[in-house]
PDB file of N, CA and C in Angstrom:
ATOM      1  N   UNK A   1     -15.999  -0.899 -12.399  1.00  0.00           N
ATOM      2  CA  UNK A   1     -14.633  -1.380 -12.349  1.00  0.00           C
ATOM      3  C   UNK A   1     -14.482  -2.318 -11.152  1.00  0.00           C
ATOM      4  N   UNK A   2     -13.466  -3.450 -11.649  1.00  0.00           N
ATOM      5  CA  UNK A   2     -13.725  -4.697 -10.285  1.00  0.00           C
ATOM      6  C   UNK A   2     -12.138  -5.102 -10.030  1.00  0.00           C
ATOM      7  N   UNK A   3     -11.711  -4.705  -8.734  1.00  0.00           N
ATOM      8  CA  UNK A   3     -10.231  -5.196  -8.496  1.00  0.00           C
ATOM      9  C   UNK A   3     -10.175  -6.307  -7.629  1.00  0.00           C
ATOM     10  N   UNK A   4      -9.245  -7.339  -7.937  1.00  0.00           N
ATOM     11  CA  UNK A   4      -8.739  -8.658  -7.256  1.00  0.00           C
ATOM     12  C   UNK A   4      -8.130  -8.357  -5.369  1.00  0.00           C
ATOM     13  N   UNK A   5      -7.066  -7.120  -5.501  1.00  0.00           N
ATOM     14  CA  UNK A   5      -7.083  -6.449  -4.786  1.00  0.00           C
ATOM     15  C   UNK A   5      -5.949  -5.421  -4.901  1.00  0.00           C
ATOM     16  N   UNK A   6      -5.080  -5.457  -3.808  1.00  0.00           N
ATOM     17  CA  UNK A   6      -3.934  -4.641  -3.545  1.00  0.00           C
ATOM     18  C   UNK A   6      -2.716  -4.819  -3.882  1.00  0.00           C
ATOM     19  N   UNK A   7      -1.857  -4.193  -4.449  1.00  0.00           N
ATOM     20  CA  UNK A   7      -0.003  -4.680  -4.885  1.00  0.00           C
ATOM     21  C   UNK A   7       0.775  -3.916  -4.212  1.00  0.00           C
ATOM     22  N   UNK A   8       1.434  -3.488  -3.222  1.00  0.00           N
ATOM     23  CA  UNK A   8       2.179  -2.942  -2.365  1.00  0.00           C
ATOM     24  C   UNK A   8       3.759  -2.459  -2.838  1.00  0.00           C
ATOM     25  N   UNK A   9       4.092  -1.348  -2.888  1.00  0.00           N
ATOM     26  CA  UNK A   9       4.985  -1.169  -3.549  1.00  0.00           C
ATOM     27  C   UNK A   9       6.033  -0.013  -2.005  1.00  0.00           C
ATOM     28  N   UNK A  10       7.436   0.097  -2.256  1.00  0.00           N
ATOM     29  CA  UNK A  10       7.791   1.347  -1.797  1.00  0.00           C
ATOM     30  C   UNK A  10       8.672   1.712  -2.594  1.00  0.00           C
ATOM     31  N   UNK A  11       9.173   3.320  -2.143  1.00  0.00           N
ATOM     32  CA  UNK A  11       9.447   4.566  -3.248  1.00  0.00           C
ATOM     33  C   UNK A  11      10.428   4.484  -3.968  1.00  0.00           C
ATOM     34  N   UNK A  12      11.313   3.134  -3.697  1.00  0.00           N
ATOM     35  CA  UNK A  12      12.782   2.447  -4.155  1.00  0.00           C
ATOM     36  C   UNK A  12      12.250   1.720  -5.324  1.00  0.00           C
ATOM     37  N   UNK A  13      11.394   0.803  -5.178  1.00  0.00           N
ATOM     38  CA  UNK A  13      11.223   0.497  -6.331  1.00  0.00           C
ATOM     39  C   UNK A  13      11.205   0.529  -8.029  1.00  0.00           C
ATOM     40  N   UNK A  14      11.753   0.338  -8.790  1.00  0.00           N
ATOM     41  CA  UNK A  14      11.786   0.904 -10.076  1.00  0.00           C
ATOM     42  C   UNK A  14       9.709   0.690 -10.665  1.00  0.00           C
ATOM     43  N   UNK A  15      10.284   1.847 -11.333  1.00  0.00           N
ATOM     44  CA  UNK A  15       8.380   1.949 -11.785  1.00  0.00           C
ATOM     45  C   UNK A  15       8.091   0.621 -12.602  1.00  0.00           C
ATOM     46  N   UNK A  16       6.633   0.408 -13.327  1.00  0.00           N
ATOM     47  CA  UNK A  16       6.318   0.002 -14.423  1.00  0.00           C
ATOM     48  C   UNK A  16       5.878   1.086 -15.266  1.00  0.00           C
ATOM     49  N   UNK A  17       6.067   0.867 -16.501  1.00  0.00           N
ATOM     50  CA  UNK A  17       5.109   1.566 -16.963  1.00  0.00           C
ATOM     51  C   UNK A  17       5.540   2.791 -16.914  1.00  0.00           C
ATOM     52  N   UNK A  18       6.700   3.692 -16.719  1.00  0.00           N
ATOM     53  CA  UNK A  18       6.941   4.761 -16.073  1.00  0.00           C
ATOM     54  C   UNK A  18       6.225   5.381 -14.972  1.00  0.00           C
ATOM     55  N   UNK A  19       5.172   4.397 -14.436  1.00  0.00           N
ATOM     56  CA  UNK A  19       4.886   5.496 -13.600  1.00  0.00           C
ATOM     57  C   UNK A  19       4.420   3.873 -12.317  1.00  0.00           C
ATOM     58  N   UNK A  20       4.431   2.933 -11.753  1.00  0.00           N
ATOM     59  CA  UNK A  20       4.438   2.339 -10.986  1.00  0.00           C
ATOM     60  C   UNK A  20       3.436   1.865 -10.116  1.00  0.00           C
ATOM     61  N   UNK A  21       2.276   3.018  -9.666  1.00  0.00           N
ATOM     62  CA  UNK A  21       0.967   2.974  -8.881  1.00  0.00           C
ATOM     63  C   UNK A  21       0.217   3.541  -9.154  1.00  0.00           C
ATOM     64  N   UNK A  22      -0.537   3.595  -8.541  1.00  0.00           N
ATOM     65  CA  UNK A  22      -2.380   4.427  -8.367  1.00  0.00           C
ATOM     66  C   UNK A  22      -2.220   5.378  -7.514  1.00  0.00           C
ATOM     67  N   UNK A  23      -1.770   5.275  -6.188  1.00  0.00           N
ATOM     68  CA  UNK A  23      -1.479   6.081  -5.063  1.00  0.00           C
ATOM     69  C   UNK A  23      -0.519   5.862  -4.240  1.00  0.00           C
ATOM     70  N   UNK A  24      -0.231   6.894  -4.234  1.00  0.00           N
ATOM     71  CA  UNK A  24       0.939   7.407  -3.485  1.00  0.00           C
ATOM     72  C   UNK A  24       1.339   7.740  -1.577  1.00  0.00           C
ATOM     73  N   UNK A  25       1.517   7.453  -0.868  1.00  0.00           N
ATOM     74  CA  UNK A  25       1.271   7.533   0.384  1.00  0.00           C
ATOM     75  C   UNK A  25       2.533   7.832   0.946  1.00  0.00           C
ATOM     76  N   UNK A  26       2.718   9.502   1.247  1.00  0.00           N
ATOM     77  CA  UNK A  26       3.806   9.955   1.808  1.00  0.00           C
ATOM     78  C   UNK A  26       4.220   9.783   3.275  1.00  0.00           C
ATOM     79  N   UNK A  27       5.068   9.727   4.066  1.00  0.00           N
ATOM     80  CA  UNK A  27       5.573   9.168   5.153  1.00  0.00           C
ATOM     81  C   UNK A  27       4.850  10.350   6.502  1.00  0.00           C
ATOM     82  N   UNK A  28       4.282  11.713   5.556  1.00  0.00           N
ATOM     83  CA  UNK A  28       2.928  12.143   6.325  1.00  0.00           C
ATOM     84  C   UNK A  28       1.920  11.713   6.286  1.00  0.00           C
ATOM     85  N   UNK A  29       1.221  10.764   5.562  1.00  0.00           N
ATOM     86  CA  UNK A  29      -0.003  10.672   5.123  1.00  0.00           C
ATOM     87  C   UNK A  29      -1.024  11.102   4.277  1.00  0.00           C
ATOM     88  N   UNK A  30      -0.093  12.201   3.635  1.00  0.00           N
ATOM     89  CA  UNK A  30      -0.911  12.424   2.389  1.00  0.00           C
ATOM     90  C   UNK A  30      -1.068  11.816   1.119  1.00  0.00           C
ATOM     91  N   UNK A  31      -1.888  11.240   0.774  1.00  0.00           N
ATOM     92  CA  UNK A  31      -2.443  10.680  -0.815  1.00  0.00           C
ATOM     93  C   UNK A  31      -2.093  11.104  -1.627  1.00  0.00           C
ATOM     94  N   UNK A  32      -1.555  10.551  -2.931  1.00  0.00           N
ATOM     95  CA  UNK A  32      -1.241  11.456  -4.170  1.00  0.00           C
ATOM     96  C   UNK A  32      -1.466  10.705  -4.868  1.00  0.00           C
ATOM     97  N   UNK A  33      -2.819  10.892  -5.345  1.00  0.00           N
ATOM     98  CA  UNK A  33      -3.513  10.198  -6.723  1.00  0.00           C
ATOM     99  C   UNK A  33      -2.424  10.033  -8.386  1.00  0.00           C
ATOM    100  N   UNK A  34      -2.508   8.602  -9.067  1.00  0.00           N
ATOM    101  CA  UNK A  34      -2.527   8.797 -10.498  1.00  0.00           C
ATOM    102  C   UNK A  34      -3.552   9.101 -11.535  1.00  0.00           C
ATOM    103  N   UNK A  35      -2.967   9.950 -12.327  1.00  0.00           N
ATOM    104  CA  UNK A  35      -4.015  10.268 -13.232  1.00  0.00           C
ATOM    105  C   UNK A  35      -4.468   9.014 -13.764  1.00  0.00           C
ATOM    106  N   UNK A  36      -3.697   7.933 -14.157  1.00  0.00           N
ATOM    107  CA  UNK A  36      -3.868   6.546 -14.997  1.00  0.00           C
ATOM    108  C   UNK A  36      -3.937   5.747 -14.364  1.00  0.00           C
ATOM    109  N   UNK A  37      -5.145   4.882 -14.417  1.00  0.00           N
ATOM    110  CA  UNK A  37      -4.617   3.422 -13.746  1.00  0.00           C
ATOM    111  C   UNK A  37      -3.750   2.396 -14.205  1.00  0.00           C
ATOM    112  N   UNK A  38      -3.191   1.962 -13.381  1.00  0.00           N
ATOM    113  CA  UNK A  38      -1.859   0.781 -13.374  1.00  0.00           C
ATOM    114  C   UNK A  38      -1.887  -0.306 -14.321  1.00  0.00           C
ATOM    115  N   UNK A  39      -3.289  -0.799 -13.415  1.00  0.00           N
ATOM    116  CA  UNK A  39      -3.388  -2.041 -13.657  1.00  0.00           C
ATOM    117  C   UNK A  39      -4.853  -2.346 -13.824  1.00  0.00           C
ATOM    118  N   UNK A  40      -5.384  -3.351 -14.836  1.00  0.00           N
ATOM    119  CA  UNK A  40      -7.069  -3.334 -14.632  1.00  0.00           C
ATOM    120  C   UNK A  40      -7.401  -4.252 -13.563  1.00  0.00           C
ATOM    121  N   UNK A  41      -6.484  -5.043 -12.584  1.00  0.00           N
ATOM    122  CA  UNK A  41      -6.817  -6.054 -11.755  1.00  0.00           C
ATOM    123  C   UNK A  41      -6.638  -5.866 -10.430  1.00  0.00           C
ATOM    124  N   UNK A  42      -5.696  -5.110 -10.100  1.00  0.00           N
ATOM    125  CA  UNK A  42      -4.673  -4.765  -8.937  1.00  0.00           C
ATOM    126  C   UNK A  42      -4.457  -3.603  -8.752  1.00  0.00           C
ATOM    127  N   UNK A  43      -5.236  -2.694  -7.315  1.00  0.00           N
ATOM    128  CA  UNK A  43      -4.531  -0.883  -7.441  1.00  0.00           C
ATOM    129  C   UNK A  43      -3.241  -0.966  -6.267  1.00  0.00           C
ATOM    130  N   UNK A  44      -2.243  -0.353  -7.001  1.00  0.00           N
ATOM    131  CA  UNK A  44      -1.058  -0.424  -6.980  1.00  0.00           C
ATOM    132  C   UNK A  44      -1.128   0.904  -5.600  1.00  0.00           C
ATOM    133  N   UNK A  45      -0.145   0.557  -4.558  1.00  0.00           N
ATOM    134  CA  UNK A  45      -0.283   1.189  -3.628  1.00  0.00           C
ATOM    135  C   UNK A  45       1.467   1.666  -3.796  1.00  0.00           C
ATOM    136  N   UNK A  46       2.040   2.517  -3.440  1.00  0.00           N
ATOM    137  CA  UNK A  46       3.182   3.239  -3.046  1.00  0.00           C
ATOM    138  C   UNK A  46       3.377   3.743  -1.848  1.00  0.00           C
ATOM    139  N   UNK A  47       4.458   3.334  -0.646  1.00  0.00           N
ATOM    140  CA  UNK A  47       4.217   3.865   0.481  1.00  0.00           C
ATOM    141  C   UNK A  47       5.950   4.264   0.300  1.00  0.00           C
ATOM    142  N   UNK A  48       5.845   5.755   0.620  1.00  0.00           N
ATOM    143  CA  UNK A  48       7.339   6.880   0.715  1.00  0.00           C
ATOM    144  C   UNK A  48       8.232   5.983   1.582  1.00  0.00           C
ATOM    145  N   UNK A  49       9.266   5.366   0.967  1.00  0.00           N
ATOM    146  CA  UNK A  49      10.376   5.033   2.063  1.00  0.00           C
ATOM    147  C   UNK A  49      10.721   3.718   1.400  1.00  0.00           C
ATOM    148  N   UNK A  50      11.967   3.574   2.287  1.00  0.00           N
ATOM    149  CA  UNK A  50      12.552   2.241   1.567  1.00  0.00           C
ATOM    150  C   UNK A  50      12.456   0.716   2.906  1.00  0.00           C
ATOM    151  N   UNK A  51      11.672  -0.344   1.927  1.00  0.00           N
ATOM    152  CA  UNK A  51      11.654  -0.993   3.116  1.00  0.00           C
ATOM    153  C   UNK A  51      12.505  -1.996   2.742  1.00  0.00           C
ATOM    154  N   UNK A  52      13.723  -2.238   2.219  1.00  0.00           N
ATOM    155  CA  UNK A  52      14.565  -3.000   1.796  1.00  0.00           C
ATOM    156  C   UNK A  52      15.671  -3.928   3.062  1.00  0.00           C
ATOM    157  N   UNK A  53      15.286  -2.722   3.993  1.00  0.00           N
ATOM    158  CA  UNK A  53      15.895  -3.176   5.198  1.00  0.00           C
ATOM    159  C   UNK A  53      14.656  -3.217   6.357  1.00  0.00           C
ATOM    160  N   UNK A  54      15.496  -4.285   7.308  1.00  0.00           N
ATOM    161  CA  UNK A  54      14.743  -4.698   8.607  1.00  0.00           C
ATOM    162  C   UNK A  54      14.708  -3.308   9.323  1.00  0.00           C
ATOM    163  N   UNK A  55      13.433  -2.639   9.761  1.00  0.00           N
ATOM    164  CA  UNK A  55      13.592  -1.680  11.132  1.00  0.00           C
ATOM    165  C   UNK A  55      12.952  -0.612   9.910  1.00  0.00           C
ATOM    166  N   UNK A  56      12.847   0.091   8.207  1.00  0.00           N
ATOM    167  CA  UNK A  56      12.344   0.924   8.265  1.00  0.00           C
ATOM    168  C   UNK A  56      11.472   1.267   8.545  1.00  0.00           C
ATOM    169  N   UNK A  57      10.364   0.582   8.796  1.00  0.00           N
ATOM    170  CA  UNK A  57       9.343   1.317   9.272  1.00  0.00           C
ATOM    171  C   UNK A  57       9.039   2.051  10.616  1.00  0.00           C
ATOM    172  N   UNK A  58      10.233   1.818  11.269  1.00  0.00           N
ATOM    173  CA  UNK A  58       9.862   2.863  12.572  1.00  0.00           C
ATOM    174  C   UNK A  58      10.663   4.258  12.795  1.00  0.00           C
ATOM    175  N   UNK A  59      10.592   5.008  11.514  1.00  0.00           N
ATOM    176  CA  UNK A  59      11.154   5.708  10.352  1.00  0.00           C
ATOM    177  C   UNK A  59      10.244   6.763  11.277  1.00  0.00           C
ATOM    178  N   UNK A  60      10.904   8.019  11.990  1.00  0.00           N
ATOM    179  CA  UNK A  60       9.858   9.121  12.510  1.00  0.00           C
ATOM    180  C   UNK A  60       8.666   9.903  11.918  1.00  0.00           C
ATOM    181  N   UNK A  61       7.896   9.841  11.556  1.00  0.00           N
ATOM    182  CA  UNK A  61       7.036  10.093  10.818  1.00  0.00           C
ATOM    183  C   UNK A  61       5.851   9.189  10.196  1.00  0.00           C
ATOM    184  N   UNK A  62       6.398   8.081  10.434  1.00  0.00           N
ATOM    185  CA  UNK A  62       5.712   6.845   9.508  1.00  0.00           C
ATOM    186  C   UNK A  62       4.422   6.451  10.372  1.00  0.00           C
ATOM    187  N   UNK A  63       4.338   6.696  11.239  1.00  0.00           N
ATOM    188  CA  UNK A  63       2.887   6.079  12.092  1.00  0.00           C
ATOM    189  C   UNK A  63       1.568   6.533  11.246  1.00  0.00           C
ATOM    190  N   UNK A  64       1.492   8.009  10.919  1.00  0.00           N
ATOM    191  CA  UNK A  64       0.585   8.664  10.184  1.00  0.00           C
ATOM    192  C   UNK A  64       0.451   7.942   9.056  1.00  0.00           C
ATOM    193  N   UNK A  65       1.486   7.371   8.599  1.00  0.00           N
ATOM    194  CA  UNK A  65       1.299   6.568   6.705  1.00  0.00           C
ATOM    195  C   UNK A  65       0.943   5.830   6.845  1.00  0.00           C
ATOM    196  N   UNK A  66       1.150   4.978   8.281  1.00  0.00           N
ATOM    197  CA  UNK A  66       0.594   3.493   8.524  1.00  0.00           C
ATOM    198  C   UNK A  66      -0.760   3.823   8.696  1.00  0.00           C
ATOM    199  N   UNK A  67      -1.519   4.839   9.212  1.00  0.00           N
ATOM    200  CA  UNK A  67      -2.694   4.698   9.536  1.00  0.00           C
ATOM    201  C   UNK A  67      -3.408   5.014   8.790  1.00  0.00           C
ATOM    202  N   UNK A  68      -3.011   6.176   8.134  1.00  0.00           N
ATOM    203  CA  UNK A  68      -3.451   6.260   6.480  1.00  0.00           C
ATOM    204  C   UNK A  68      -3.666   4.599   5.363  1.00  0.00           C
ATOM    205  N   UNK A  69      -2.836   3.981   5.573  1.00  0.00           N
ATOM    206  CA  UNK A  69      -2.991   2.920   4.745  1.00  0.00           C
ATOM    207  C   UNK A  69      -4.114   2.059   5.515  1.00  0.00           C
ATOM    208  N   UNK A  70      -4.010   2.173   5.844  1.00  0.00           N
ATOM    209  CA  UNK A  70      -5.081   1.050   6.724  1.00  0.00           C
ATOM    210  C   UNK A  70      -6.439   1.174   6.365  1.00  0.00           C
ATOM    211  N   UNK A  71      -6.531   2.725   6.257  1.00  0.00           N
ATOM    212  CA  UNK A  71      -7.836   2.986   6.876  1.00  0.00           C
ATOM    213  C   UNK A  71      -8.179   3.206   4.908  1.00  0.00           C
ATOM    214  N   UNK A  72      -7.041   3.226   4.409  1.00  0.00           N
ATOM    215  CA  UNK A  72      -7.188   3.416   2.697  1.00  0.00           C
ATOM    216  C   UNK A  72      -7.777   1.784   2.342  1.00  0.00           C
ATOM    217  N   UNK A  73      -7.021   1.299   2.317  1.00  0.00           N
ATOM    218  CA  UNK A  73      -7.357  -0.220   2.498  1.00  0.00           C
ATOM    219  C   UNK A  73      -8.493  -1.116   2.563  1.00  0.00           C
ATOM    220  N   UNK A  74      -9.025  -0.204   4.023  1.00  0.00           N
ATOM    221  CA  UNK A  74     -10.386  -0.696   4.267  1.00  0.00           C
ATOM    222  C   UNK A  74     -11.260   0.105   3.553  1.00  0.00           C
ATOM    223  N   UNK A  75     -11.247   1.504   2.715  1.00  0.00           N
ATOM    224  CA  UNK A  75     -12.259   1.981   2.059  1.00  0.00           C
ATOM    225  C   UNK A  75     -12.258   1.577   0.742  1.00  0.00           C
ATOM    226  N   UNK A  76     -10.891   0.983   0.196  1.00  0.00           N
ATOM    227  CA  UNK A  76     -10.972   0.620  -1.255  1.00  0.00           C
ATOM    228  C   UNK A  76     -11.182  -0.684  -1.363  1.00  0.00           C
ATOM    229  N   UNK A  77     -11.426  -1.864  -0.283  1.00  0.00           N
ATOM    230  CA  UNK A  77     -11.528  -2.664  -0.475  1.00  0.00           C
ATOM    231  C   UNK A  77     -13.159  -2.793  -0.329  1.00  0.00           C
ATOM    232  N   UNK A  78     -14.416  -1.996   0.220  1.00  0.00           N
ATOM    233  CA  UNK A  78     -15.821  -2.112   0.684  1.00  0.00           C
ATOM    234  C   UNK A  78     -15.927  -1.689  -0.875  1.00  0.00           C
ATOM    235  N   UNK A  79     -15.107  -0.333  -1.395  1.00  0.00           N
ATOM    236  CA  UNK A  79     -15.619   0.107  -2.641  1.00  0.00           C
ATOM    237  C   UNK A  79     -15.585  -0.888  -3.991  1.00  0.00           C
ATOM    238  N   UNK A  80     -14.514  -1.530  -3.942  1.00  0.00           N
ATOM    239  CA  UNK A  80     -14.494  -2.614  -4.903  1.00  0.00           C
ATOM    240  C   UNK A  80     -14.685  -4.122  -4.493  1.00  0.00           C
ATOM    241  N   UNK A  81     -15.187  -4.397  -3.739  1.00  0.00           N
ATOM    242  CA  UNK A  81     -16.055  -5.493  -3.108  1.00  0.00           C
ATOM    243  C   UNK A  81     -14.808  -6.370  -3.474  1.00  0.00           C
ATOM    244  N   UNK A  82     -13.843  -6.522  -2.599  1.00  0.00           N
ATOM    245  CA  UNK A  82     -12.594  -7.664  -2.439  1.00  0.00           C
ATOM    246  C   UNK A  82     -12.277  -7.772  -1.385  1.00  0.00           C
ATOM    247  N   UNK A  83     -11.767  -8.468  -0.443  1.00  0.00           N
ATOM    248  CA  UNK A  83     -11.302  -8.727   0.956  1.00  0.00           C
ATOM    249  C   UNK A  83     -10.232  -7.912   1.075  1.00  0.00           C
ATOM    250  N   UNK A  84     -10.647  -7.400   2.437  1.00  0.00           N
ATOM    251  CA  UNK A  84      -9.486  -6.377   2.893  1.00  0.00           C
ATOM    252  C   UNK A  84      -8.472  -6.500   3.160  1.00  0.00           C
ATOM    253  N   UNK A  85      -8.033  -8.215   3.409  1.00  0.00           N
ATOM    254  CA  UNK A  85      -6.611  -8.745   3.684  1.00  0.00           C
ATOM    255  C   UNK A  85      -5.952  -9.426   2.224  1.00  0.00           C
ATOM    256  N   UNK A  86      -6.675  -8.723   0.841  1.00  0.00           N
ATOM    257  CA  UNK A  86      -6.223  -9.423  -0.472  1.00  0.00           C
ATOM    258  C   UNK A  86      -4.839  -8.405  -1.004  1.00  0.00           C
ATOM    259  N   UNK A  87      -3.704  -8.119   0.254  1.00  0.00           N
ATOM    260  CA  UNK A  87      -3.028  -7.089   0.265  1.00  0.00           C
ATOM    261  C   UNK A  87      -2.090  -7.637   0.055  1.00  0.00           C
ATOM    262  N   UNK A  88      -0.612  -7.771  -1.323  1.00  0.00           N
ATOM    263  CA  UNK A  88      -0.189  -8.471  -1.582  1.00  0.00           C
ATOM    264  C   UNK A  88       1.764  -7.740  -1.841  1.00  0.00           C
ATOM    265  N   UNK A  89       2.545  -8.472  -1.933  1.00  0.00           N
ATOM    266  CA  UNK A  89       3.486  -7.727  -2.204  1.00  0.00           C
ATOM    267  C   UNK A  89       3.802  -7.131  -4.222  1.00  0.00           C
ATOM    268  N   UNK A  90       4.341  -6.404  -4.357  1.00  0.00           N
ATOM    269  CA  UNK A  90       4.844  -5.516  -6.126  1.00  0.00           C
ATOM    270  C   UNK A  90       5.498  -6.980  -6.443  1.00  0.00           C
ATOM    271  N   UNK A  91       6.305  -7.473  -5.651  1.00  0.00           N
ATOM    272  CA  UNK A  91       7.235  -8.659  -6.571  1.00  0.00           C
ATOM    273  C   UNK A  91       7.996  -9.089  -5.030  1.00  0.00           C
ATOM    274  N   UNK A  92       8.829  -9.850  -5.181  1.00  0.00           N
ATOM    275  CA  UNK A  92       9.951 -10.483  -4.201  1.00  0.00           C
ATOM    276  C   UNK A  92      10.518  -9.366  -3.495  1.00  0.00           C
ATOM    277  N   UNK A  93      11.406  -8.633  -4.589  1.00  0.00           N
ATOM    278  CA  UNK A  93      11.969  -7.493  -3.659  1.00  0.00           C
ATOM    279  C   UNK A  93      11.059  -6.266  -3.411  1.00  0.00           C
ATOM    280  N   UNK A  94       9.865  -6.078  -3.644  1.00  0.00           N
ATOM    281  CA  UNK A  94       9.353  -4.669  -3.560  1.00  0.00           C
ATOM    282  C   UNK A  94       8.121  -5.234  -3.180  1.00  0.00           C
ATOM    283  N   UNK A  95       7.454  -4.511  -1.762  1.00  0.00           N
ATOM    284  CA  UNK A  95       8.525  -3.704  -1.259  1.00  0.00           C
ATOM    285  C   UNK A  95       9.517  -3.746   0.042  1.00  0.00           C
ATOM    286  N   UNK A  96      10.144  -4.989  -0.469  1.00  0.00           N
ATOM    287  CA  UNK A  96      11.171  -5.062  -0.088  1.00  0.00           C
ATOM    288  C   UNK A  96      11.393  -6.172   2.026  1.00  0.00           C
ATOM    289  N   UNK A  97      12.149  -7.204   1.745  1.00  0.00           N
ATOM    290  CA  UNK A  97      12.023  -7.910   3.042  1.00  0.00           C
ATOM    291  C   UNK A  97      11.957  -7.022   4.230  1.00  0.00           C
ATOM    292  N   UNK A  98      12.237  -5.491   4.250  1.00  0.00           N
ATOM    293  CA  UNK A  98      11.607  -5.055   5.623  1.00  0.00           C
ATOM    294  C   UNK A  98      10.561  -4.646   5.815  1.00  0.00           C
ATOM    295  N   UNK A  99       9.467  -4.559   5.188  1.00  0.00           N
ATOM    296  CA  UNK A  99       8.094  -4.613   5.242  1.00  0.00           C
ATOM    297  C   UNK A  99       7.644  -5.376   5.910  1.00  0.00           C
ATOM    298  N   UNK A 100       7.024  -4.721   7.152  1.00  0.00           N
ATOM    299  CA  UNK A 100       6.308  -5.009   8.228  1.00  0.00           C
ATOM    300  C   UNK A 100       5.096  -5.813   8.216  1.00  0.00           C
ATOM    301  N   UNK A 101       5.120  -6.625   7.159  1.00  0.00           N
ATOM    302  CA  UNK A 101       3.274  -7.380   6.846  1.00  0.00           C
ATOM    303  C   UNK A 101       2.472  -7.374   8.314  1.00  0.00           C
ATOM    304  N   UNK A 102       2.979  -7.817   9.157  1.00  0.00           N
ATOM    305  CA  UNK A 102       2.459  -8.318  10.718  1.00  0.00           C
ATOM    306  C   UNK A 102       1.712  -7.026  11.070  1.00  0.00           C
ATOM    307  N   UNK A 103       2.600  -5.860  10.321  1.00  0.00           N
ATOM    308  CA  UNK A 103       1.985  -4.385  11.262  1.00  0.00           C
ATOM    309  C   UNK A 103       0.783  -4.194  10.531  1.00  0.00           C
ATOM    310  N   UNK A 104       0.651  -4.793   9.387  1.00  0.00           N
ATOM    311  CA  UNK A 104      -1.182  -4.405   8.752  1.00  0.00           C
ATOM    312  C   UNK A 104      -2.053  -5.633   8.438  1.00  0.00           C
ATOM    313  N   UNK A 105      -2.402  -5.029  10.240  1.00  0.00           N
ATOM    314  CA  UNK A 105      -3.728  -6.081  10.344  1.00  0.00           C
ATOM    315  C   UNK A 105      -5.178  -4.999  10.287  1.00  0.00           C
ATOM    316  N   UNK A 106      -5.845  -5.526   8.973  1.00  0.00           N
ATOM    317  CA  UNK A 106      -7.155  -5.014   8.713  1.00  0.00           C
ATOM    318  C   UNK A 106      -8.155  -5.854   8.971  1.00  0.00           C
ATOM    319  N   UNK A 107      -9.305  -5.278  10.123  1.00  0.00           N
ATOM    320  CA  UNK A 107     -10.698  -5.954  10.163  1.00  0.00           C
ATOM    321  C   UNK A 107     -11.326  -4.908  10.491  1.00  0.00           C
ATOM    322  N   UNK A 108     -12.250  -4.999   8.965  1.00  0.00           N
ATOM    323  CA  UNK A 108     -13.798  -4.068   9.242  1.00  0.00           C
ATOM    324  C   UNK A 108     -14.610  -4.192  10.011  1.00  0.00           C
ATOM    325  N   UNK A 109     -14.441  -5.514  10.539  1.00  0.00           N
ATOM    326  CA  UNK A 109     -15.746  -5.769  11.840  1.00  0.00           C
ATOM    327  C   UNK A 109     -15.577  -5.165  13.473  1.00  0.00           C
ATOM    328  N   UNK A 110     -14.318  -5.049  13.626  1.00  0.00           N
ATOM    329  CA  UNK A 110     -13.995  -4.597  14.666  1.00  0.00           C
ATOM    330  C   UNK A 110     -13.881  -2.877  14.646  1.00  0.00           C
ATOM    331  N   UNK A 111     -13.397  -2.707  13.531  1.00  0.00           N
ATOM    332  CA  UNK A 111     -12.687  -1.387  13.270  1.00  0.00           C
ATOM    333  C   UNK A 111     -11.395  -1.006  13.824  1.00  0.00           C
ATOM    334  N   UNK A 112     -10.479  -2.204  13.809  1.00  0.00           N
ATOM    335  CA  UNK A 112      -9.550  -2.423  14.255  1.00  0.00           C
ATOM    336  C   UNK A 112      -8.636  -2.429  12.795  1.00  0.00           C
ATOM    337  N   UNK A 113      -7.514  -1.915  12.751  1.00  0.00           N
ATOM    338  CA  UNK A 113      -6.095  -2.132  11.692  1.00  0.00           C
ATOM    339  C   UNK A 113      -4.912  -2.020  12.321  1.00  0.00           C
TER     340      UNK A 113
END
C-alpha cells in the first residue's frame, strides 16, 4: 500500500463517509485506530479539539497530542515512503484557521518535530 501523504482533520469536522479518518488522536495522546481505510491516497489524521479558532491549541492537555503527532507522522511517513512534511489540510475549513501549521515542524534527520 502507497500513500501521497497526510489530510489533517479536527473533531468538529463533519465526517466523510460516516466515519472521516484512519486515526484518531485524543488531546491525551492516545491513538484510536479505524477499522477501514479512508482513503487509498491520503491517511486521514483526526486530532480531538476544535481548531476553528485562533489560540486552540494551547488547550491544557494538548502538548502530549502534539507530540504524539509528530512522532506519528514521522513513523507513517518512513513506513509509506512519502515526505514527512506532505502534511496537508481535510479542506479550507478543517481543520480549521486555528491550526497551528508553524507548530509541526518534522525532520527525521535531526530528530527534531
Amino acid at each position: 500500500m502507497s500513500y501521497d501523504g497526510i489530510l489533517m482533520h479536527h473533531s468538529v469536522c463533519p465526517s466523510i463517509n460516516g466515519k472521516g479518518y484512519d486515526l484518531f488522536i485524543t488531546k491525551t495522546g492516545v491513538i484510536i485506530p479505524s477499522s477501514v481505510p479512508t482513503d487509498p491516497s491520503y491517511i486521514h489524521i483526526c486530532l480531538e479539539g476544535d481548531y476553528s479558532q485562533q489560540g486552540a491549541y494551547l488547550e491544557p492537555g494538548s502538548e502530549e497530542q502534539w507530540f504524539v503527532l509528530g512522532k506519528l507522522i514521522l513513523r507513517l511517513s518512513a513506513m509509506y515512503d512519502f515526505p514527512p512534511d506532505a502534511v496537508y489540510p481535510h479542506s479550507e475549513t478543517c481543520p480549521g484557521p486555528g491550526f497551528p501549521w508553524a507548530r509541526l515542524v518534522i525532520s527525521p534527520q535531526d530528530r527534531y518535530h
